[in-house]
PDB file of N, CA and C in Angstrom:
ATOM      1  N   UNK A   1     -21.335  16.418  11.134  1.00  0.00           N
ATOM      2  CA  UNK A   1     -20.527  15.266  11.422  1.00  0.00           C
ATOM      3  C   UNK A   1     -19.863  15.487  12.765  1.00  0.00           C
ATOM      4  N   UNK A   2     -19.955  14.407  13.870  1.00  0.00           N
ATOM      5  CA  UNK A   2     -19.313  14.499  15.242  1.00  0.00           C
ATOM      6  C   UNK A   2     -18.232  14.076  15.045  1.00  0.00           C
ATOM      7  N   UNK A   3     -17.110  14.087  14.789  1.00  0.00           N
ATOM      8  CA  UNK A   3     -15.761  13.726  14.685  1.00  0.00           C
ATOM      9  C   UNK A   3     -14.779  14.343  15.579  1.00  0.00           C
ATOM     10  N   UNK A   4     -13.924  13.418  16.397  1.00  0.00           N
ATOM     11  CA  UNK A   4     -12.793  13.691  17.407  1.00  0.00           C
ATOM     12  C   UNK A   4     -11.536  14.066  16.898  1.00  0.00           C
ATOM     13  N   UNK A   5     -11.383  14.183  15.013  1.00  0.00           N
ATOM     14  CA  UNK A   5     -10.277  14.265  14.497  1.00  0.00           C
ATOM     15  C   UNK A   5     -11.008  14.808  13.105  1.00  0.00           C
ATOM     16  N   UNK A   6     -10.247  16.116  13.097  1.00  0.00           N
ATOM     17  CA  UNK A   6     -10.706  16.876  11.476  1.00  0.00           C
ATOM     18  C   UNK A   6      -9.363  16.906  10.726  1.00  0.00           C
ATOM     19  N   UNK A   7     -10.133  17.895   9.655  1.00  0.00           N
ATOM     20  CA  UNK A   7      -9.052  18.217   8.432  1.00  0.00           C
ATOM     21  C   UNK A   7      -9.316  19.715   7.977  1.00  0.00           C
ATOM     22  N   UNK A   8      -8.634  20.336   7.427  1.00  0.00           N
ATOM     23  CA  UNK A   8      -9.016  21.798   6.594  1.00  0.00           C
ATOM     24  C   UNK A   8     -10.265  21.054   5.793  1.00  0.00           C
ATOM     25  N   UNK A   9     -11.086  22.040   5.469  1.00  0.00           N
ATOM     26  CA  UNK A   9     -12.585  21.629   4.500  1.00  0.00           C
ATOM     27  C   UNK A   9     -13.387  20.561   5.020  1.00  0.00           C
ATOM     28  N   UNK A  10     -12.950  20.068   6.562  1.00  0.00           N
ATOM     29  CA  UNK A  10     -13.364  18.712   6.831  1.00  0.00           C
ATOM     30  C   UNK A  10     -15.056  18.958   6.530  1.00  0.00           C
ATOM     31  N   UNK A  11     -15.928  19.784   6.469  1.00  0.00           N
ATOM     32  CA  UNK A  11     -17.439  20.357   6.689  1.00  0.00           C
ATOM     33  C   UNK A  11     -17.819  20.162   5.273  1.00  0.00           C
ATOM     34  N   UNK A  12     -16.941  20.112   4.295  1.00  0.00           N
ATOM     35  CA  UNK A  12     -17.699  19.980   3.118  1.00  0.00           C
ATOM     36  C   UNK A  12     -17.301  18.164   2.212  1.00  0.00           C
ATOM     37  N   UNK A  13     -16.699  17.270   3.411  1.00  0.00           N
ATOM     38  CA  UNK A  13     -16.395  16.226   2.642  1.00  0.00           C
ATOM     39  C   UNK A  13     -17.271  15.482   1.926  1.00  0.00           C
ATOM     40  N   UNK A  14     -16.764  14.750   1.081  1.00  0.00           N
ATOM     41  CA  UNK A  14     -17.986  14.031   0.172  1.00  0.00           C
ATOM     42  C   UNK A  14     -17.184  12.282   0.562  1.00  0.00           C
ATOM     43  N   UNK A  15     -18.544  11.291   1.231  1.00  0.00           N
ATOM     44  CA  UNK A  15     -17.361  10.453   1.860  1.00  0.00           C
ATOM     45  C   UNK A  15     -17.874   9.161   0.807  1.00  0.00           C
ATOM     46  N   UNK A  16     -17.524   8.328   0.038  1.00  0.00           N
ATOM     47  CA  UNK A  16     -17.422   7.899  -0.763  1.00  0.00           C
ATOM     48  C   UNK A  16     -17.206   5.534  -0.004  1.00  0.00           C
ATOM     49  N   UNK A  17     -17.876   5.271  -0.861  1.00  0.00           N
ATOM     50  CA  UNK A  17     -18.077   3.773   0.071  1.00  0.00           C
ATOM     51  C   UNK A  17     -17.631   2.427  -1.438  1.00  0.00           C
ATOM     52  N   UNK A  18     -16.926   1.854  -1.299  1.00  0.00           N
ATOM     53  CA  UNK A  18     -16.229   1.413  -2.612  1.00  0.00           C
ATOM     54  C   UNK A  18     -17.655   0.192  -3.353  1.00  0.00           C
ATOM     55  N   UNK A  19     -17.807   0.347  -4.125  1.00  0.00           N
ATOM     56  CA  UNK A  19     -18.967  -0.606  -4.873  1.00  0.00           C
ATOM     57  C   UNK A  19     -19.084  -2.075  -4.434  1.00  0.00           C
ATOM     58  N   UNK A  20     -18.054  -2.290  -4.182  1.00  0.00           N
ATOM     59  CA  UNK A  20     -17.747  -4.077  -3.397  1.00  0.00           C
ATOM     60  C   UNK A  20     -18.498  -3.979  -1.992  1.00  0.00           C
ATOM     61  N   UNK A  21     -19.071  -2.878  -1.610  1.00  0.00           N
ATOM     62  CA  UNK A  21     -19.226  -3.163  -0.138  1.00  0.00           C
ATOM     63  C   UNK A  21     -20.974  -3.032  -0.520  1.00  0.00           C
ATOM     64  N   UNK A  22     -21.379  -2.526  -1.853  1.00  0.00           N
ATOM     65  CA  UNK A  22     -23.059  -2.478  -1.956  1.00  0.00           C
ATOM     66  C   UNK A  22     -23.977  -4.001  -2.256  1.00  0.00           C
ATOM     67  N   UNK A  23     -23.314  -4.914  -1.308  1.00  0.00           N
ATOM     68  CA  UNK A  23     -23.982  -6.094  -1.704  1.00  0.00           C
ATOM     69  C   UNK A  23     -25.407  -6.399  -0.711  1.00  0.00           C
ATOM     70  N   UNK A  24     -25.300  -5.060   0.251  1.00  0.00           N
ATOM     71  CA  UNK A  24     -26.602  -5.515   1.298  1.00  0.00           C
ATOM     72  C   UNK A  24     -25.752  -5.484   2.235  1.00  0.00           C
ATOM     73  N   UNK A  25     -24.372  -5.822   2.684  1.00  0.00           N
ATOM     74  CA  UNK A  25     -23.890  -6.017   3.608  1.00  0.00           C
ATOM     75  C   UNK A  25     -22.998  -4.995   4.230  1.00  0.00           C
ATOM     76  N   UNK A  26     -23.616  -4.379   5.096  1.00  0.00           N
ATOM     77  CA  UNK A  26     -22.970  -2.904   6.118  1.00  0.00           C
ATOM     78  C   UNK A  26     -21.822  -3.186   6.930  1.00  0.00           C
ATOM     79  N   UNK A  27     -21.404  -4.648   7.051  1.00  0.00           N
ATOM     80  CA  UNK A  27     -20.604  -4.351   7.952  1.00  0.00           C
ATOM     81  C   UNK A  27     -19.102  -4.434   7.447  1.00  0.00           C
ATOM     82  N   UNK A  28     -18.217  -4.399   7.890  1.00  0.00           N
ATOM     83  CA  UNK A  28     -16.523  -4.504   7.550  1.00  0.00           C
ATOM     84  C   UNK A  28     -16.496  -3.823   6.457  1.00  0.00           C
ATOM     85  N   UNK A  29     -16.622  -2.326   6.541  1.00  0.00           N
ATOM     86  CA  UNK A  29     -16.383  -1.396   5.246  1.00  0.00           C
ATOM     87  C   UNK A  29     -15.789   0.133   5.618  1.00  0.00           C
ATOM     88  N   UNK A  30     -15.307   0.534   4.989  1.00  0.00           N
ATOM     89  CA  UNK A  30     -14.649   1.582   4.821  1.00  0.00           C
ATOM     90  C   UNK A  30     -14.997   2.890   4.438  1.00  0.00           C
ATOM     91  N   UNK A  31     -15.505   4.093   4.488  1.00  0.00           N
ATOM     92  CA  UNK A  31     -15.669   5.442   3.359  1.00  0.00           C
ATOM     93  C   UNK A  31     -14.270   6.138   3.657  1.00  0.00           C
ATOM     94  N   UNK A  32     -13.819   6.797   2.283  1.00  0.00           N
ATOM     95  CA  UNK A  32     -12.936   7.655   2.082  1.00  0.00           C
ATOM     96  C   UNK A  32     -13.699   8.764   1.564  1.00  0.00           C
ATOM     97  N   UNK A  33     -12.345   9.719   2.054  1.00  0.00           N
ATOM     98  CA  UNK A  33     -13.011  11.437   1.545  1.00  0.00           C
ATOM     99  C   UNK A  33     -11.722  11.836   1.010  1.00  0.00           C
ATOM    100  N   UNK A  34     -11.418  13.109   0.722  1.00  0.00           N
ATOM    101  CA  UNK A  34     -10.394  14.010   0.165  1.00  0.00           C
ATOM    102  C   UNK A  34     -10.599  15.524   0.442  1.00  0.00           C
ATOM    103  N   UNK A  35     -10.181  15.910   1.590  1.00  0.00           N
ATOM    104  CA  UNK A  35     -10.189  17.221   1.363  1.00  0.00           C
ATOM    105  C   UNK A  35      -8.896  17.916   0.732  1.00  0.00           C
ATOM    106  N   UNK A  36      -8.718  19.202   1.046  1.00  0.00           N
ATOM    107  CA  UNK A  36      -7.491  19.856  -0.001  1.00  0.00           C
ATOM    108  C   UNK A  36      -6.434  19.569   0.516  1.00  0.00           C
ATOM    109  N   UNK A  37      -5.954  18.735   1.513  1.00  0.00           N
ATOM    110  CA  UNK A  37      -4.510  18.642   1.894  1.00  0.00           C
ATOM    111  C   UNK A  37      -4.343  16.764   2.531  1.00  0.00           C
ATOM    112  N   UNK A  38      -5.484  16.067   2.749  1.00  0.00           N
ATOM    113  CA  UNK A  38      -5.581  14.987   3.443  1.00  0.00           C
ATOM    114  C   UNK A  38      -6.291  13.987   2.641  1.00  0.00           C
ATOM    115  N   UNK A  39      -5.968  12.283   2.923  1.00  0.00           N
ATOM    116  CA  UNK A  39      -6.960  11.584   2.588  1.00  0.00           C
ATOM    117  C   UNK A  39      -7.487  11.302   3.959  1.00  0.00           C
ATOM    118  N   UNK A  40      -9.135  10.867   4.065  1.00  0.00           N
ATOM    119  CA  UNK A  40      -9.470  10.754   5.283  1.00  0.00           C
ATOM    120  C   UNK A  40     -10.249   9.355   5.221  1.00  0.00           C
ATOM    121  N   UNK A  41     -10.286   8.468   5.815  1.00  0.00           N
ATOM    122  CA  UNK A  41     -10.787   7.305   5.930  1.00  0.00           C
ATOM    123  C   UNK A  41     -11.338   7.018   7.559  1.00  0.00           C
ATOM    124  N   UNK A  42     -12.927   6.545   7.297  1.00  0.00           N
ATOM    125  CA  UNK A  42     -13.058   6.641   9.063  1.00  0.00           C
ATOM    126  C   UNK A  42     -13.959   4.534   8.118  1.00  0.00           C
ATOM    127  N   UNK A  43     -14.971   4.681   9.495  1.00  0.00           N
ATOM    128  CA  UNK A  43     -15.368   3.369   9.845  1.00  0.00           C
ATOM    129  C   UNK A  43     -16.771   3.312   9.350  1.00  0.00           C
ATOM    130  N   UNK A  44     -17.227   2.211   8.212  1.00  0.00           N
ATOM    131  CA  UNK A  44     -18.574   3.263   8.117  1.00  0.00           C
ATOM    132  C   UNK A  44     -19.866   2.216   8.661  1.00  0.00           C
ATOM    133  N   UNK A  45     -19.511   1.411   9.875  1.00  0.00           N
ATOM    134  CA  UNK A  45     -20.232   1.266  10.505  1.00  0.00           C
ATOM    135  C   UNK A  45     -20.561   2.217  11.818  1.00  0.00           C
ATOM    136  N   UNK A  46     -19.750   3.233  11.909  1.00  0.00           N
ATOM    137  CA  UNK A  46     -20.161   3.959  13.508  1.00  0.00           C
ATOM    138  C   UNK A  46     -19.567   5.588  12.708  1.00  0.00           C
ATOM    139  N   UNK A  47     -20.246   6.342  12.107  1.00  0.00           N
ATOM    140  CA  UNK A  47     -19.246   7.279  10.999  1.00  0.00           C
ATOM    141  C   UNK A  47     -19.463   8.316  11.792  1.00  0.00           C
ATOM    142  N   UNK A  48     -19.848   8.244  12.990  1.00  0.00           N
ATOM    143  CA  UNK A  48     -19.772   9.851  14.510  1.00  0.00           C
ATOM    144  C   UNK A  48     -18.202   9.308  14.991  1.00  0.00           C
ATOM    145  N   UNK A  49     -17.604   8.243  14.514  1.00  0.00           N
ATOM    146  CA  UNK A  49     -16.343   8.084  15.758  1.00  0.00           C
ATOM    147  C   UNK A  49     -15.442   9.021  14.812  1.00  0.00           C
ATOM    148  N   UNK A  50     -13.974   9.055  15.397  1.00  0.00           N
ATOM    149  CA  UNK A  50     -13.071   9.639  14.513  1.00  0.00           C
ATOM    150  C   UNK A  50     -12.537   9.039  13.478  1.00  0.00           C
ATOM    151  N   UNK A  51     -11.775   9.887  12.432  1.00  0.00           N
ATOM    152  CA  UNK A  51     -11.663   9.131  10.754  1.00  0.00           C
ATOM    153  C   UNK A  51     -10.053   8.942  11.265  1.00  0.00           C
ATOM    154  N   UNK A  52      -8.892   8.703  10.756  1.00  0.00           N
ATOM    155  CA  UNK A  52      -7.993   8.725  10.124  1.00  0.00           C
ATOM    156  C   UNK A  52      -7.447   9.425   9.311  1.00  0.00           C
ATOM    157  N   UNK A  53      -6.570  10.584   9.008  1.00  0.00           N
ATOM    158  CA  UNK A  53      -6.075  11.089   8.187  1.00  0.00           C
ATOM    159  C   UNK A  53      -4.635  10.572   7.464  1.00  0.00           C
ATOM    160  N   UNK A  54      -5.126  10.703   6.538  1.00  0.00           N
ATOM    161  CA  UNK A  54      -3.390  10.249   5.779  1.00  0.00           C
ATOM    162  C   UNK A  54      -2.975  11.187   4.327  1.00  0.00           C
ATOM    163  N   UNK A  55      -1.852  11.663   4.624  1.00  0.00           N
ATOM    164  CA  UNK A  55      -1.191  12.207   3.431  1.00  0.00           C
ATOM    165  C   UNK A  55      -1.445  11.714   1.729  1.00  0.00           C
ATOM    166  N   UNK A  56      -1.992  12.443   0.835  1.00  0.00           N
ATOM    167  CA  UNK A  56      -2.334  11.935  -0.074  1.00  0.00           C
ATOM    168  C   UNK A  56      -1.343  11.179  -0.692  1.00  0.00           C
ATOM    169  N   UNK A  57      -0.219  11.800  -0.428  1.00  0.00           N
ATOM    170  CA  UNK A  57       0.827  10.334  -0.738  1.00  0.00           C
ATOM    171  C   UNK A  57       1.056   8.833  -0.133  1.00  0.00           C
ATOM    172  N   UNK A  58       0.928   9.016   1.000  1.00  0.00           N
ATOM    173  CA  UNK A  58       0.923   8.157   1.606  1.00  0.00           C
ATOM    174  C   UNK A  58      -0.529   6.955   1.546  1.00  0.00           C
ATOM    175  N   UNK A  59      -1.910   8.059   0.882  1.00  0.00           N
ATOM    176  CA  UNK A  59      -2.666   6.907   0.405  1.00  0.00           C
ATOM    177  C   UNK A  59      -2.525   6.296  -0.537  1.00  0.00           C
ATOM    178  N   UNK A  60      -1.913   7.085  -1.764  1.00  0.00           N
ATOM    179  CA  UNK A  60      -1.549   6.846  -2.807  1.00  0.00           C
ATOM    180  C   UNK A  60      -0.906   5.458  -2.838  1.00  0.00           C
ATOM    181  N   UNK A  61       0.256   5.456  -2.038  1.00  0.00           N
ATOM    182  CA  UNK A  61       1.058   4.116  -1.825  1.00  0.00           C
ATOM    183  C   UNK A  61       0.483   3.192  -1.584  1.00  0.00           C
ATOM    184  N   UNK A  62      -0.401   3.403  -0.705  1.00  0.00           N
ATOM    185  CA  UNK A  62      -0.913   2.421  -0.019  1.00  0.00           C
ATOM    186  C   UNK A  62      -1.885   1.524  -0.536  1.00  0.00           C
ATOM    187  N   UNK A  63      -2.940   2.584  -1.826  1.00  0.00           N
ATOM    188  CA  UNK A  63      -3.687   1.853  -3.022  1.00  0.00           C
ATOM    189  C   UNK A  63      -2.911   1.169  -3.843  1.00  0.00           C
ATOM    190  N   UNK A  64      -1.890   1.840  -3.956  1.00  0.00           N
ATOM    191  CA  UNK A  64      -1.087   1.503  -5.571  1.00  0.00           C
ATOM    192  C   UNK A  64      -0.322  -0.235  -4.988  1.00  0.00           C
ATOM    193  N   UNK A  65      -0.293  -0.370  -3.281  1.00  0.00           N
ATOM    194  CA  UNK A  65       0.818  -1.595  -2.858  1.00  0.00           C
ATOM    195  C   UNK A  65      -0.610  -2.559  -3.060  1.00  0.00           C
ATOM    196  N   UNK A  66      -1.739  -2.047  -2.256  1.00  0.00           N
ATOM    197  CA  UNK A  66      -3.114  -3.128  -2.673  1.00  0.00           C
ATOM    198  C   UNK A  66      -3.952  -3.488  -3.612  1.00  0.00           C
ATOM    199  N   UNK A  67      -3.782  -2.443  -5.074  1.00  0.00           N
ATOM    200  CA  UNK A  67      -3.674  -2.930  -6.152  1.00  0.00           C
ATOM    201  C   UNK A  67      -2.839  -4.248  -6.666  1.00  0.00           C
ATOM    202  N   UNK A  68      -1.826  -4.125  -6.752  1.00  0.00           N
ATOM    203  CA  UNK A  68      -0.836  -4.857  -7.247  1.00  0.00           C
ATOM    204  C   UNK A  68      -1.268  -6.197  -6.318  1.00  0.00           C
ATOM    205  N   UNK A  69      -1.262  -6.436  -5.011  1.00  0.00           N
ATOM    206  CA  UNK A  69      -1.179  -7.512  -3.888  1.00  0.00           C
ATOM    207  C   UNK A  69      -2.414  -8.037  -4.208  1.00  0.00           C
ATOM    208  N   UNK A  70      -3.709  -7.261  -4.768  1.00  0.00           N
ATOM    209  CA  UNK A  70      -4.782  -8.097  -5.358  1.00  0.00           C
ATOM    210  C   UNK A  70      -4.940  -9.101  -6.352  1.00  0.00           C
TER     211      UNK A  70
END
Protein backbone atom coordinates (compact mmCIF):
# COMPACT_ATOMS: atom_id res chain seq x y z
CA UNK A 1 0.00 0.00 0.00
CA UNK A 2 1.48 3.63 -1.13
CA UNK A 3 0.16 5.77 1.56
CA UNK A 4 1.41 9.45 2.61
CA UNK A 5 -0.09 8.82 6.14
CA UNK A 6 0.29 5.46 8.31
CA UNK A 7 -0.57 3.90 11.57
CA UNK A 8 1.23 1.23 13.98
CA UNK A 9 0.25 -2.32 12.08
CA UNK A 10 -0.66 -0.05 9.16
CA UNK A 11 1.02 -3.34 6.76
CA UNK A 12 -1.34 -5.75 8.02
CA UNK A 13 -4.78 -3.73 7.63
CA UNK A 14 -7.82 -5.49 6.57
CA UNK A 15 -9.79 -2.52 4.75
CA UNK A 16 -13.37 -3.28 4.79
CA UNK A 17 -16.14 -1.45 2.12
CA UNK A 18 -19.79 -1.15 3.76
CA UNK A 19 -22.45 -3.55 1.79
CA UNK A 20 -24.52 -0.39 0.57
CA UNK A 21 -21.72 0.51 -1.67
CA UNK A 22 -21.83 -3.36 -3.53
CA UNK A 23 -24.50 -2.30 -5.93
CA UNK A 24 -22.00 -2.14 -9.08
CA UNK A 25 -21.35 1.30 -8.24
CA UNK A 26 -17.47 2.29 -7.33
CA UNK A 27 -17.82 5.58 -6.95
CA UNK A 28 -18.61 7.90 -3.65
CA UNK A 29 -17.46 5.17 -1.15
CA UNK A 30 -15.49 4.75 1.68
CA UNK A 31 -13.13 1.57 3.22
CA UNK A 32 -12.38 1.51 6.88
CA UNK A 33 -9.64 -0.43 8.70
CA UNK A 34 -8.64 -0.79 12.48
CA UNK A 35 -5.38 -1.16 13.48
CA UNK A 36 -4.34 -1.47 17.34
CA UNK A 37 -4.52 2.14 18.27
CA UNK A 38 -6.45 4.00 15.15
CA UNK A 39 -9.55 3.95 13.00
CA UNK A 40 -8.38 4.55 9.46
CA UNK A 41 -10.64 5.57 6.65
CA UNK A 42 -9.11 6.54 3.16
CA UNK A 43 -11.05 6.96 -0.40
CA UNK A 44 -11.80 3.86 -2.16
CA UNK A 45 -11.84 5.25 -5.40
CA UNK A 46 -7.93 6.22 -5.55
CA UNK A 47 -6.82 3.75 -2.26
CA UNK A 48 -2.64 4.74 -3.16
CA UNK A 49 -3.70 8.42 -1.82
CA UNK A 50 -3.52 8.98 1.96
CA UNK A 51 -6.27 7.53 4.55
CA UNK A 52 -7.35 9.54 7.52
CA UNK A 53 -6.77 8.47 10.92
CA UNK A 54 -9.14 8.85 13.74
CA UNK A 55 -9.16 7.84 17.37
CA UNK A 56 -11.30 4.88 17.96
CA UNK A 57 -13.31 7.04 20.03
CA UNK A 58 -13.71 9.56 18.10
CA UNK A 59 -15.04 7.04 15.31
CA UNK A 60 -17.08 5.60 17.62
CA UNK A 61 -18.98 8.98 18.03
CA UNK A 62 -19.08 9.66 14.94
CA UNK A 63 -21.00 6.16 13.90
CA UNK A 64 -23.04 6.19 16.94
CA UNK A 65 -24.16 10.45 15.84
CA UNK A 66 -24.87 8.77 12.04
CA UNK A 67 -26.68 6.00 13.27
CA UNK A 68 -29.17 7.80 15.15
CA UNK A 69 -29.31 10.93 12.20
CA UNK A 70 -30.26 7.94 9.82
Amino acid sequence: MNCGISAPGDFELVWIKSSYSSNGNEGDCIEVAASLSAVLVRDSKDVRRPHLIHAPRAWAAFVAHAAQAA
